[in-house]
Protein backbone atom coordinates (compact mmCIF):
# COMPACT_ATOMS: atom_id res chain seq x y z
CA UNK A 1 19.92 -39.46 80.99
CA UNK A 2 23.46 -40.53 79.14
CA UNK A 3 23.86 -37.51 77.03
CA UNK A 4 26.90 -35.15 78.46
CA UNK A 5 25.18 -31.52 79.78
CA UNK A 6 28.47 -29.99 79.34
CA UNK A 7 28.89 -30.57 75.47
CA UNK A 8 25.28 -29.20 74.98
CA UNK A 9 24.19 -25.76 74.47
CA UNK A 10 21.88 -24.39 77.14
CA UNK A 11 19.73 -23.50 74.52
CA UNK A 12 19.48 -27.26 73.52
CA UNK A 13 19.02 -28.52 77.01
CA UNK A 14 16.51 -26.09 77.28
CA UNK A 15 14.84 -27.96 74.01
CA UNK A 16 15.15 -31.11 75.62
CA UNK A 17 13.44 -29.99 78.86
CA UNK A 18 10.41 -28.60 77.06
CA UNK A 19 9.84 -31.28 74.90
CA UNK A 20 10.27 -33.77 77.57
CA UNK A 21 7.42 -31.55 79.63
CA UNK A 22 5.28 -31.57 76.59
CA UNK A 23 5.81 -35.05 75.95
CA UNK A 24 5.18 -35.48 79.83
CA UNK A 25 2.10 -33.66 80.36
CA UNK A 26 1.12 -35.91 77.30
CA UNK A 27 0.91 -38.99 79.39
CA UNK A 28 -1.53 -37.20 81.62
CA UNK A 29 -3.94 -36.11 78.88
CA UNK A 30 -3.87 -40.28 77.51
CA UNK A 31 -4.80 -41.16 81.23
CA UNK A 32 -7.13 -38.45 81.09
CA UNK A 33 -9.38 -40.12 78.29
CA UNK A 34 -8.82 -43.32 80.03
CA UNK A 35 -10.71 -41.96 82.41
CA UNK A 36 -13.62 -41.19 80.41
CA UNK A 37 -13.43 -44.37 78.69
CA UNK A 38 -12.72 -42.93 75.20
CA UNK A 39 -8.99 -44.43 75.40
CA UNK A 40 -10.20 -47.97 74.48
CA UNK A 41 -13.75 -47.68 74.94
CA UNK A 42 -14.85 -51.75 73.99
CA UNK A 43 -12.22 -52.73 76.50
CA UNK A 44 -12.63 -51.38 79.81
CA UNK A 45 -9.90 -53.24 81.25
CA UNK A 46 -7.37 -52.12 78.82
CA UNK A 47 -8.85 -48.61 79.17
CA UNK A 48 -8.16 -48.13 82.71
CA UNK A 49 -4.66 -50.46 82.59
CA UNK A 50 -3.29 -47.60 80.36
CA UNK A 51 -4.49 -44.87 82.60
CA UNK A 52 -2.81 -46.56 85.78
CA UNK A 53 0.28 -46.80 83.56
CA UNK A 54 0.43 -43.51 82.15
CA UNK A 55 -0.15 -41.99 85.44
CA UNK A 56 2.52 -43.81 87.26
CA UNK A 57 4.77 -42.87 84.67
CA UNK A 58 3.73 -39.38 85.15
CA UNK A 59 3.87 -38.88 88.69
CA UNK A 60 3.45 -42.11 90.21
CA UNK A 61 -0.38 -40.78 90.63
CA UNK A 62 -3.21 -43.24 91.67
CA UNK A 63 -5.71 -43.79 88.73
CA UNK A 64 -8.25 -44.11 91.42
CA UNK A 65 -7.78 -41.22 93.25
CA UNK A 66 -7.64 -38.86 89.67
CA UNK A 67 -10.86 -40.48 88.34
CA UNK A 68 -13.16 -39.51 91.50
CA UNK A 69 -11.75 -35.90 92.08
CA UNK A 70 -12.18 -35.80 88.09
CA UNK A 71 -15.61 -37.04 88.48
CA UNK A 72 -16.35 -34.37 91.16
CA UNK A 73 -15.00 -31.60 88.61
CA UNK A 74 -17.11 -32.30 85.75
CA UNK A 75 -20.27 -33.04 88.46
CA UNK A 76 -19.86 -29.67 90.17
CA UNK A 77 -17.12 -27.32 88.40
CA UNK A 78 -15.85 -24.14 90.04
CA UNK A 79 -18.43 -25.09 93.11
CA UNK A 80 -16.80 -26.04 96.31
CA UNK A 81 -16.91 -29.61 95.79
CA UNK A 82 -14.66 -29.19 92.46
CA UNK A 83 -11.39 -30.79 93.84
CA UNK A 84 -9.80 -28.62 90.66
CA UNK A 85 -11.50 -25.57 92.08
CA UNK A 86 -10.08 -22.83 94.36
CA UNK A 87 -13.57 -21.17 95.80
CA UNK A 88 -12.08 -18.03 97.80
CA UNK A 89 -13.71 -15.01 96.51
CA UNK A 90 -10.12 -13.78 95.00
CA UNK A 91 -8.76 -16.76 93.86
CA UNK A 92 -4.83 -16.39 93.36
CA UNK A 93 -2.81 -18.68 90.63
CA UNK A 94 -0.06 -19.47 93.15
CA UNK A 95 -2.60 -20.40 95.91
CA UNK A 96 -4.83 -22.28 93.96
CA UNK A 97 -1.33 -23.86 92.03
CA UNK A 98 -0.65 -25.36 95.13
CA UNK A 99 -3.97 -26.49 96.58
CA UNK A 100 -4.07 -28.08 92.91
CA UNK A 101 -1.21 -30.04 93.47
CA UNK A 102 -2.60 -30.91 97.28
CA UNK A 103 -5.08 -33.05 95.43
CA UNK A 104 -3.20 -35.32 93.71
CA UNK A 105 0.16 -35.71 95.13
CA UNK A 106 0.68 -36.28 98.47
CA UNK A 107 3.56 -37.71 100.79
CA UNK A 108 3.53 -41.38 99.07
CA UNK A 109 3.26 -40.42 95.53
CA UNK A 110 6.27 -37.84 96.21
CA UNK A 111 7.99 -41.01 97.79
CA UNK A 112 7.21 -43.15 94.85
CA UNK A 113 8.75 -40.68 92.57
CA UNK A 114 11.63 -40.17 94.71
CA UNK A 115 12.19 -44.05 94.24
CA UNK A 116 11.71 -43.85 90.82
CA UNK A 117 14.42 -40.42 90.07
CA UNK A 118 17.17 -42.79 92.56
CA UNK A 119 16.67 -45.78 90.70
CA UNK A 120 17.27 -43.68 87.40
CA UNK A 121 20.37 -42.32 89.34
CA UNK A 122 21.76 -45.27 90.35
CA UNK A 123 21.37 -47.31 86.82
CA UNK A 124 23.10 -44.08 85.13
CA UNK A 125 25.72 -42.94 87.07
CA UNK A 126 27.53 -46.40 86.29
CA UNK A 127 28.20 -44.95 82.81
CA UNK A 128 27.67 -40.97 83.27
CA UNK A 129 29.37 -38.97 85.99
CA UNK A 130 27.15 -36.38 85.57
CA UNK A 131 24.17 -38.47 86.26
CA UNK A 132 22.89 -36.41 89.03
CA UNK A 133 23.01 -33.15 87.19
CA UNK A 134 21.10 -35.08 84.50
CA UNK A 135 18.39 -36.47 86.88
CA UNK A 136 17.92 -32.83 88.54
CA UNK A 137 17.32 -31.28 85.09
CA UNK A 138 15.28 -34.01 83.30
CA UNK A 139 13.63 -35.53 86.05
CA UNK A 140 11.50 -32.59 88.38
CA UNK A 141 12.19 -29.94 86.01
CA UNK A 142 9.82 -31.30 83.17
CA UNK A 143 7.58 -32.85 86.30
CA UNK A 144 7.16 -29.23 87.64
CA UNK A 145 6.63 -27.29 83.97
CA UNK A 146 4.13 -30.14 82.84
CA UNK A 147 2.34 -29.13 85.90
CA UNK A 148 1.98 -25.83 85.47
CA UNK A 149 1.16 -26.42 81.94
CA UNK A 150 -2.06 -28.57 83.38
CA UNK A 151 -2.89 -25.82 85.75
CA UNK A 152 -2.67 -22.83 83.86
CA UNK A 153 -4.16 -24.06 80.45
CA UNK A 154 -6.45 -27.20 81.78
CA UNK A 155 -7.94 -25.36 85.01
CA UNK A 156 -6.92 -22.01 85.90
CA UNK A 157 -7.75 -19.95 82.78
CA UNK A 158 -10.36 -21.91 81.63
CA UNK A 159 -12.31 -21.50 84.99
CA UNK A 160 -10.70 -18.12 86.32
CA UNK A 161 -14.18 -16.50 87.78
CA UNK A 162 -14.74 -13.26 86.07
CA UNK A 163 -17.02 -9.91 86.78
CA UNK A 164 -17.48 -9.58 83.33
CA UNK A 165 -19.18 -13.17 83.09
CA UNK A 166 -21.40 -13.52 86.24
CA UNK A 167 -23.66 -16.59 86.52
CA UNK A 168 -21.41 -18.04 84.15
CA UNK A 169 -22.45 -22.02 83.86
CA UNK A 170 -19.75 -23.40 82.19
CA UNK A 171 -16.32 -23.12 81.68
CA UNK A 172 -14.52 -20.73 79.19
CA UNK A 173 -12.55 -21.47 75.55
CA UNK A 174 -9.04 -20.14 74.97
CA UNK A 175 -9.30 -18.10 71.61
CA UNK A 176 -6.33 -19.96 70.36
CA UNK A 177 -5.18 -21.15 67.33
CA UNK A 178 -5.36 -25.00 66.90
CA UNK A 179 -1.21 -25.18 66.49
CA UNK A 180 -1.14 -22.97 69.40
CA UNK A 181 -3.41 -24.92 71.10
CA UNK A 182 -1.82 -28.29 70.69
CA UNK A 183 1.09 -26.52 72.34
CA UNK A 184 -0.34 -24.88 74.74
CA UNK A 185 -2.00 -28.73 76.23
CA UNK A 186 -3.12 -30.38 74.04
CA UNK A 187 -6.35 -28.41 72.87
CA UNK A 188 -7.56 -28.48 76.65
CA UNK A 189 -7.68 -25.00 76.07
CA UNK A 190 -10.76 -25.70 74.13
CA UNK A 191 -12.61 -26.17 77.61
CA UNK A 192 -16.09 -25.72 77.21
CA UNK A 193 -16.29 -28.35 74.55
CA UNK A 194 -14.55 -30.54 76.77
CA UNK A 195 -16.72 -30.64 79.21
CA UNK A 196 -20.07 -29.87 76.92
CA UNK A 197 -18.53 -34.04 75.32
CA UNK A 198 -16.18 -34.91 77.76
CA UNK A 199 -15.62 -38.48 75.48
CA UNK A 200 -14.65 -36.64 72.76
CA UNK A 201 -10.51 -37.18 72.58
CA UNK A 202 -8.24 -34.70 72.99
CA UNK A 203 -7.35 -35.01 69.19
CA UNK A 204 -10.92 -34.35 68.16
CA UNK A 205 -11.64 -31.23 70.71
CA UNK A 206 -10.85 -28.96 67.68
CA UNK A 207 -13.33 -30.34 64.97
CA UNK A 208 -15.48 -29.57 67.65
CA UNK A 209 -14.60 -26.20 68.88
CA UNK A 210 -14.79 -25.11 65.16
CA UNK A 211 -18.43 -26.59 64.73
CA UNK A 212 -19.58 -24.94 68.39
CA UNK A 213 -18.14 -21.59 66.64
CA UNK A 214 -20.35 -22.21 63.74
CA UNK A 215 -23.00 -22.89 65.62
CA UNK A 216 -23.17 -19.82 67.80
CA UNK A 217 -22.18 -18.02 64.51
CA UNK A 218 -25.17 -19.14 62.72
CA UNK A 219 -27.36 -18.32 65.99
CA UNK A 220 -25.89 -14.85 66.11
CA UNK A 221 -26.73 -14.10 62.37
CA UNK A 222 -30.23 -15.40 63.02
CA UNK A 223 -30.72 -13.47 65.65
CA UNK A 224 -30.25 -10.08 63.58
C-alpha cells in the first residue's frame, strides 16, 4: 500500500498483483482444511479460529456459511443441491462464475470488505497520495483474480459435465504437472483425490495423485 505506482514498471505491478492473488487465494485453501479439520486436527477450537480468520481476511466470508455449502458439495457434487454446482443442462463459466460467487458473498460481506479497503485508505493516504490508486489495484484486483482462480481450477474444470464421460461419479484430475499445479491452486487441480480423502492437506494432494496413478496403472497392466 506505501510503495509509489508511478516509479514501478507495469510489468512489476503486474508481479505484485499476481502474487498477492496467489498469496490470497492461499488464505482460502488454509480455511479450506480448517474446514475439514486437517488444519489443527487435536484442537478443534484452534482449527476453526484459523478458518474464521483466514476467511475474513480473504473476503470477510462467514466460516459458517462456507463449511455447510462445503458440506453440501462433497455430500452431493454436481447434483442440484451442490451449492458449487451450476445444474442447467449447458452450464456456462460466466453464469455459473457468478452464481458461484452468489453463494458466498452477499450484500454484508461486500459491506465488510468495503469497510475493510476504506480503512486501508484512510490509514495510507496520510503518507501516500496515491493511496487510492494503490487500494484499487491491490485491494479488488487480487480479490477478483483469486476468485477466478478458485472457480476455474477448484470447481469449474474439475466438475465441467462432459459427453465423453456420462454417469461420471466423481469429479475429474487436471493432468498437470505438480509445479504447475501448485500454481495453478494449490494442487486443487488434483480433484478427485480431494474429494476420494478430503483430510488429506493441500500439500499432500500430490503424493497422492501420484499413488492413485500407480494404482490405476497397475490395474490397467493387470487387466491385459
Amino acid at each position: 500500500m506505501l510503495i509509489d505506482i508511478h516509479v514501478w514498471s507495469s510489468s512489476a505491478i503486474l508481479g505484485f498483483v499476481l502474487l498477492r492473488s496467489f498469496l490470497h487465494t492461499g488464505l482460502f485453501i488454509v480455511a479450506h482444511d480448517s474446514m475439514h479439520q486437517s488444519l489443527a486436527p487435536l484442537n478443534e477450537k484452534l482449527n476453526n479460529n484459523i478458518g474464521r480468520l483466514c476467511l475474513f481476511l480473504y473476503a470477510g466470508l462467514s466460516y459458517k456459511s462456507c463449511s455447510k455449502n462445503h458440506r453440501l458439495h462433497h455430500c452431493y457434487p454436481e447434483s442440484a443441491a451442490d451449492p458449487d454446482f451450476y445444474s442447467s443442462q449447458n452450464p456456462k463459466p460466466i453464469g455459473w462464475y457468478f452464481r458461484f460467487l452468489s453463494n458466498y458473498l452477499d450484500w454484508k460481506q461486500f459491506c465488510i470488505l468495503l469497510l475493510v479497503w476504506l480503512s486501508i485508505l484512510q490509514l495510507t493516504i496520510v503518507v501516500n497520495p496515491n493511496a487510492i490508486q494503490n487500494v484499487a489495484i491491490f485491494c479488488p484486483l487480487p480479490l477478483i483474480i483469486s476468485s477466478i482462480q478458485l472457480f476455474l481450477v477448484g470447481t469449474c474444470l474439475p466438475h465441467q459435465p462432459s459427453q465423453n464421460e456420462p454417469g461420471r461419479l466423481l469429479p475429474r484430475s487436471l493432468s498437470l504437472h505438480p509445479l504447475i499445479s501448485f500454481a495453478a491452486c494449490y494442487h486443487f487441480g488434483y480433484h478427485l483425490e480431494h474429494h476420494l480423502s478430503p483430510s488429506t492437506p493441500w500439500f499432500k494432494l500430490p503424493n497422492l495423485h501420484v499413488a492413485l496413478r500407480q494404482v490405476e496403472g497397475a490395474k490397467i497392466k493387470h487387466s491385459h
